[in-house]
N, C-alpha and C. Protein backbone atom coordinates (compact mmCIF):
# COMPACT_ATOMS: atom_id res chain seq x y z
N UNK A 1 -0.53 -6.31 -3.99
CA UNK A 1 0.08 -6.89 -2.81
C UNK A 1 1.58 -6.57 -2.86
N UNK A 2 2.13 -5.66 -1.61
CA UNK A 2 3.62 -5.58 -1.81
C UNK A 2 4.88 -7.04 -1.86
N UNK A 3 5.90 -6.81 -2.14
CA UNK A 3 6.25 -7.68 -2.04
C UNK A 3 6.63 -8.52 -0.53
N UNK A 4 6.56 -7.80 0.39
CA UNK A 4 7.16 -8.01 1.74
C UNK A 4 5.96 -9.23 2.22
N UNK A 5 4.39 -8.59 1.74
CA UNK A 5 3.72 -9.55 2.01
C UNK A 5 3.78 -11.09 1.24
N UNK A 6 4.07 -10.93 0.04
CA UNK A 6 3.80 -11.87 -0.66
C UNK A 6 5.66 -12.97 -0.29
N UNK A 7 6.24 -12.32 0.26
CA UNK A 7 7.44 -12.67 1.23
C UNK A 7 6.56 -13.49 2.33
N UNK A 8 5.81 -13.14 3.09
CA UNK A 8 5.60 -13.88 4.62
C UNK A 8 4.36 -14.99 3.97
N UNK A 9 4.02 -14.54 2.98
CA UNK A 9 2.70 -15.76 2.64
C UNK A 9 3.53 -16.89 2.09
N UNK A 10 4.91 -16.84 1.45
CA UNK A 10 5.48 -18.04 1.02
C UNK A 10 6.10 -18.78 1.92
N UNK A 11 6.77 -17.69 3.41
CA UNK A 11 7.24 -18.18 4.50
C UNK A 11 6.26 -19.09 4.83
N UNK A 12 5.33 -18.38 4.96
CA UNK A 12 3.81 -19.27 5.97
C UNK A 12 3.32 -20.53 5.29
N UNK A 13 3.19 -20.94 3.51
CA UNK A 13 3.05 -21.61 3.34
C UNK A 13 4.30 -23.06 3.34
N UNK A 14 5.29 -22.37 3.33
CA UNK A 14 6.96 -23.70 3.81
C UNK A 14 6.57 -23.80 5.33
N UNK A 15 6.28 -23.32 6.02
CA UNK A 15 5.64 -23.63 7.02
C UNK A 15 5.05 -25.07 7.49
N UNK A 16 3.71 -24.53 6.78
CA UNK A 16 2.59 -25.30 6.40
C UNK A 16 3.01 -26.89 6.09
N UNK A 17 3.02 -26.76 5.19
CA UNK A 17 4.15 -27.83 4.30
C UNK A 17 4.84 -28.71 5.00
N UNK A 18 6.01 -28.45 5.67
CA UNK A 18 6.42 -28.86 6.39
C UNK A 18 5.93 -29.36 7.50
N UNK A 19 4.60 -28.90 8.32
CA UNK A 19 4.20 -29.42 9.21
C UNK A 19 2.80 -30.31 8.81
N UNK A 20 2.09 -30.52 7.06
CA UNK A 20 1.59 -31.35 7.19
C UNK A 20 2.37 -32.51 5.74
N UNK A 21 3.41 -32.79 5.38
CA UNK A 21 4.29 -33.11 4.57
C UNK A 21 3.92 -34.75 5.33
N UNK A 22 3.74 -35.26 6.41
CA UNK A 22 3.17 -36.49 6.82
C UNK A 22 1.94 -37.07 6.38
N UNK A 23 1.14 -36.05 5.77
CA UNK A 23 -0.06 -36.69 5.48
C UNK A 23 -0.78 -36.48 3.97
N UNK A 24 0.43 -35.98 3.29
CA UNK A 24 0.39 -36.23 1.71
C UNK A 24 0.91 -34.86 1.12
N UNK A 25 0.57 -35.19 -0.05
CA UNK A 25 1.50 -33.71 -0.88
C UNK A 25 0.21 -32.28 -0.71
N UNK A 26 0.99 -31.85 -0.49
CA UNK A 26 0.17 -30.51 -0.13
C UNK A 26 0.51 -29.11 -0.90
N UNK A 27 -0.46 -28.72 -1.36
CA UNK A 27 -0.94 -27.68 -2.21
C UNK A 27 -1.75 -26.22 -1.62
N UNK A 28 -0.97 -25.27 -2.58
CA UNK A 28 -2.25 -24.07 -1.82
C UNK A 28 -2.38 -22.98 -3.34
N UNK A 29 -2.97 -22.09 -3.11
CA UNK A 29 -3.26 -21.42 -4.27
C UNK A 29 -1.99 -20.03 -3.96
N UNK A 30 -1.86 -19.19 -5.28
CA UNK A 30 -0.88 -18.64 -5.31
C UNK A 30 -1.15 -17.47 -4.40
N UNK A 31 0.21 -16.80 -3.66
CA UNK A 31 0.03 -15.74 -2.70
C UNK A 31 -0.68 -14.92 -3.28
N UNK A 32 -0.24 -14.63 -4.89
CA UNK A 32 -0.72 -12.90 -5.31
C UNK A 32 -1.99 -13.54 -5.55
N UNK A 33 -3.18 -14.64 -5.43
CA UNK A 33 -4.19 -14.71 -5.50
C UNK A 33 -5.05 -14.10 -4.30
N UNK A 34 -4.98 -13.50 -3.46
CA UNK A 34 -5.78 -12.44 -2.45
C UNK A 34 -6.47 -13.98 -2.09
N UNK A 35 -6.07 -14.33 -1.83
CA UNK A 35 -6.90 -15.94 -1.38
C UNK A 35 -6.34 -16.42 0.69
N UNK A 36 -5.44 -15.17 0.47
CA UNK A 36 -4.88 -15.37 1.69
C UNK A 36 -4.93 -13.59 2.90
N UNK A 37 -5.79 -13.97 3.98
CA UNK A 37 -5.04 -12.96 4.64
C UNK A 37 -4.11 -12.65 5.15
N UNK A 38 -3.39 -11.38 5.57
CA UNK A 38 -2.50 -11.34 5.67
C UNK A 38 -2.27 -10.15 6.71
N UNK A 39 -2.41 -9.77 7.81
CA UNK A 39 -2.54 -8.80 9.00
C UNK A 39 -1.15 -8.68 9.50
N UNK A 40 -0.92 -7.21 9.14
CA UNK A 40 0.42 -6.87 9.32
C UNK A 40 0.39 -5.90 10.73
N UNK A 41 1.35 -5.87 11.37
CA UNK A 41 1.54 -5.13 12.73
C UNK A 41 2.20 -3.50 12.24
N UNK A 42 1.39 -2.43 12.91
CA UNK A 42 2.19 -1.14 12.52
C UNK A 42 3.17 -1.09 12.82
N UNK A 43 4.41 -1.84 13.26
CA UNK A 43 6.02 -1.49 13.35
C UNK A 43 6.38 -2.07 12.02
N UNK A 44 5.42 -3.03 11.38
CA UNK A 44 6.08 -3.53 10.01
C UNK A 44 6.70 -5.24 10.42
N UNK A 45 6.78 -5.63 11.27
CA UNK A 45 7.58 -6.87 12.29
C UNK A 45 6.65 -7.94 12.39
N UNK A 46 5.82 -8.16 12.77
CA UNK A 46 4.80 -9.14 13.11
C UNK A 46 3.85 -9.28 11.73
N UNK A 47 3.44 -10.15 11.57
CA UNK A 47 2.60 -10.63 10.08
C UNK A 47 2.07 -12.06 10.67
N UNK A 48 0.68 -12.15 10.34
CA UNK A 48 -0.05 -13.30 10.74
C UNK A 48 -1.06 -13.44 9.68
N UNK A 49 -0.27 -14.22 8.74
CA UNK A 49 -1.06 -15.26 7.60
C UNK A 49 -1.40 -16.59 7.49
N UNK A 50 -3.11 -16.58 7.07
CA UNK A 50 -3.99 -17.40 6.98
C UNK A 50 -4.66 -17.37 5.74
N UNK A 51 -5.11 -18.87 5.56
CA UNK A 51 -5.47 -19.38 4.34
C UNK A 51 -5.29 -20.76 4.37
N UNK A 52 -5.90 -21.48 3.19
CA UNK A 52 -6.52 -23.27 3.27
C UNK A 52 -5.20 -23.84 2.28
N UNK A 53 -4.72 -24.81 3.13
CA UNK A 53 -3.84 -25.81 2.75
C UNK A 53 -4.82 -26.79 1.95
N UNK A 54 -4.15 -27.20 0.70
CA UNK A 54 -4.79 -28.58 0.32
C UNK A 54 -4.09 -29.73 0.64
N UNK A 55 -4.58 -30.87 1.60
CA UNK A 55 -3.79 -31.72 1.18
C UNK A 55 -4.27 -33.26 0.24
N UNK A 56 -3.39 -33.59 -0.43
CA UNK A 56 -3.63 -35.09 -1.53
C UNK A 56 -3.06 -35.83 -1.09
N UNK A 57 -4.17 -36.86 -0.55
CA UNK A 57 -2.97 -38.25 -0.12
C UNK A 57 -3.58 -39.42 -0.85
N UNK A 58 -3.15 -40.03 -1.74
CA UNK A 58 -3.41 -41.19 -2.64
C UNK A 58 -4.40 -41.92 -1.92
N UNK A 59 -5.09 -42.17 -0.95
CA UNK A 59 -5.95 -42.89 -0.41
C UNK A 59 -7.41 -42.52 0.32
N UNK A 60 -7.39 -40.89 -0.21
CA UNK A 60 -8.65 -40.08 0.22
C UNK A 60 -8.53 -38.84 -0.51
N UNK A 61 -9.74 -38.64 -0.58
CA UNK A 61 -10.25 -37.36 -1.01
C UNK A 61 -8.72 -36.05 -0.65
N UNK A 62 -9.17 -34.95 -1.36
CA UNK A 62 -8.12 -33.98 -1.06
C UNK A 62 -8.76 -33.31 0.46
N UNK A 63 -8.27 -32.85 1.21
CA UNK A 63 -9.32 -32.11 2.33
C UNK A 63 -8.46 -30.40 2.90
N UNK A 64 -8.97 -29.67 2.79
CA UNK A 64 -8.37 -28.48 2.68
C UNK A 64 -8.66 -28.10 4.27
N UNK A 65 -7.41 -27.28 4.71
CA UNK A 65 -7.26 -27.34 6.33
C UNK A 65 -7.04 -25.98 6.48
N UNK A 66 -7.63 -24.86 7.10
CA UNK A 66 -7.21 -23.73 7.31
C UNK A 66 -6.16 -23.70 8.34
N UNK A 67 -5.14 -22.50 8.20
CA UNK A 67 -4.01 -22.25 8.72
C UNK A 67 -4.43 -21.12 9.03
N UNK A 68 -3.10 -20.92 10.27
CA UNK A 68 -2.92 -19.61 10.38
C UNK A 68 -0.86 -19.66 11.41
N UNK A 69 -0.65 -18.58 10.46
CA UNK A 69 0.93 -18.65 10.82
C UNK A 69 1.07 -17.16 11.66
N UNK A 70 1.99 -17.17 12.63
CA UNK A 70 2.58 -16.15 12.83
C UNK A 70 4.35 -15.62 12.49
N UNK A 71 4.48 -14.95 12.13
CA UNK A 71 6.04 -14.66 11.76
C UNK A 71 6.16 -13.48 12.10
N UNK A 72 7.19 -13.40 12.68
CA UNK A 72 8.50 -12.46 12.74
C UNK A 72 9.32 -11.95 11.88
N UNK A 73 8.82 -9.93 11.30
CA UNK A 73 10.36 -10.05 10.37
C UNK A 73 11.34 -9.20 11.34
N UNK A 74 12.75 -9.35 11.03
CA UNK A 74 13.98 -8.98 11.30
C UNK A 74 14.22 -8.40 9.95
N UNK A 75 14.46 -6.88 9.63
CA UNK A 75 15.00 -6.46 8.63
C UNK A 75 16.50 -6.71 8.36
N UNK A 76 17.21 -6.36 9.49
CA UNK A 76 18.54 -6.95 9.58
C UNK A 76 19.38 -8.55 9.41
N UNK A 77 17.95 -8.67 8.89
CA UNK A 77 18.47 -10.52 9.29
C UNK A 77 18.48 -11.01 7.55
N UNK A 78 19.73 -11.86 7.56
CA UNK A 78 19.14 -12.05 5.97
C UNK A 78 18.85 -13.51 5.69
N UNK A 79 18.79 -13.58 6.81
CA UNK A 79 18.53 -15.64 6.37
C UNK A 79 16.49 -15.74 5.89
N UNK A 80 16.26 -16.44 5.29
CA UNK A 80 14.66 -16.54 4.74
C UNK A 80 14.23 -14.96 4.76
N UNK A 81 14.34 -13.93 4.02
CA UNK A 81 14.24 -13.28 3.43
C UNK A 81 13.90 -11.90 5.11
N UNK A 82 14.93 -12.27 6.43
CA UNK A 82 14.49 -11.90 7.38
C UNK A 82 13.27 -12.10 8.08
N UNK A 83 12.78 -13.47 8.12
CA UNK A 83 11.17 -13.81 8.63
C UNK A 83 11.78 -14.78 9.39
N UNK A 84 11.34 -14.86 10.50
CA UNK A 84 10.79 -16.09 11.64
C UNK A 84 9.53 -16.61 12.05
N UNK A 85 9.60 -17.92 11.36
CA UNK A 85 7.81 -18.42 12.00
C UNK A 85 7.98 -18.77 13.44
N UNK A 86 7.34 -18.34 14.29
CA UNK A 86 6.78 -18.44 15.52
C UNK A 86 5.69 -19.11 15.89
N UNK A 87 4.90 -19.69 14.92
CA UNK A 87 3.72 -20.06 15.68
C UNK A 87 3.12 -20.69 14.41
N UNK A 88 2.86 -22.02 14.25
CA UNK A 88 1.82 -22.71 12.59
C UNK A 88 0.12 -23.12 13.73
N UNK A 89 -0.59 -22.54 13.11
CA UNK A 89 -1.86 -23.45 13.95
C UNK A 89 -2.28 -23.99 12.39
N UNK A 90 -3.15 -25.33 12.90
CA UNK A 90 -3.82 -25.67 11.47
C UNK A 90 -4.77 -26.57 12.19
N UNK A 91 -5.84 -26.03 11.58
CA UNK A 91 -7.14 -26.90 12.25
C UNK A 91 -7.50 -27.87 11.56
N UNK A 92 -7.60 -29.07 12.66
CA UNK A 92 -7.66 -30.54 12.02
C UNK A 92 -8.95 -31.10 10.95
């Protein structure tokens, strides 16, 4: 896995995180584990990664939620390693 990808799978999982950080501590398995897809656009710019969030909340079971992120890279850009998330879906 190059590194650019294993770049947008960490974007996608701070993502994640952040949008389920309300409903307990949340966990996922490591990028370079191929546990995640990862569909890159031929200009190199667009990347849409998916894969199962865990989340643990002290009062239930863990329950794992598939995602799917879209991001934006900007090579020129140097803020978060030139990535913009555009889009978190996560099915309830």
């Amino acid at each position: 896995m190059n590194d650019m990808r294993v770049m947008a799978c960490v974007t996608a999982q701070s993502a994640v995180r952040a949008r389920l950080k309300d409903q307990g501590q949340v966990g996922f398995e490591s990028c370079a584990s191929n546990k995640f897809g990862i569909d890159l656009a031929a200009d190199d710019r667009d990347y849409r990664v998916s894969g199962y969030a865990t989340v643990l909340s002290p009062n239930a079971r863990p329950v794992d939620k598939r995602f799917f992120v879209t991001i934006n890279h900007n090579p020129g850009s140097y803020a978060d390693w030139g990535f913009e998330v555009l889009r978190v879906e996560i099915d309830p």
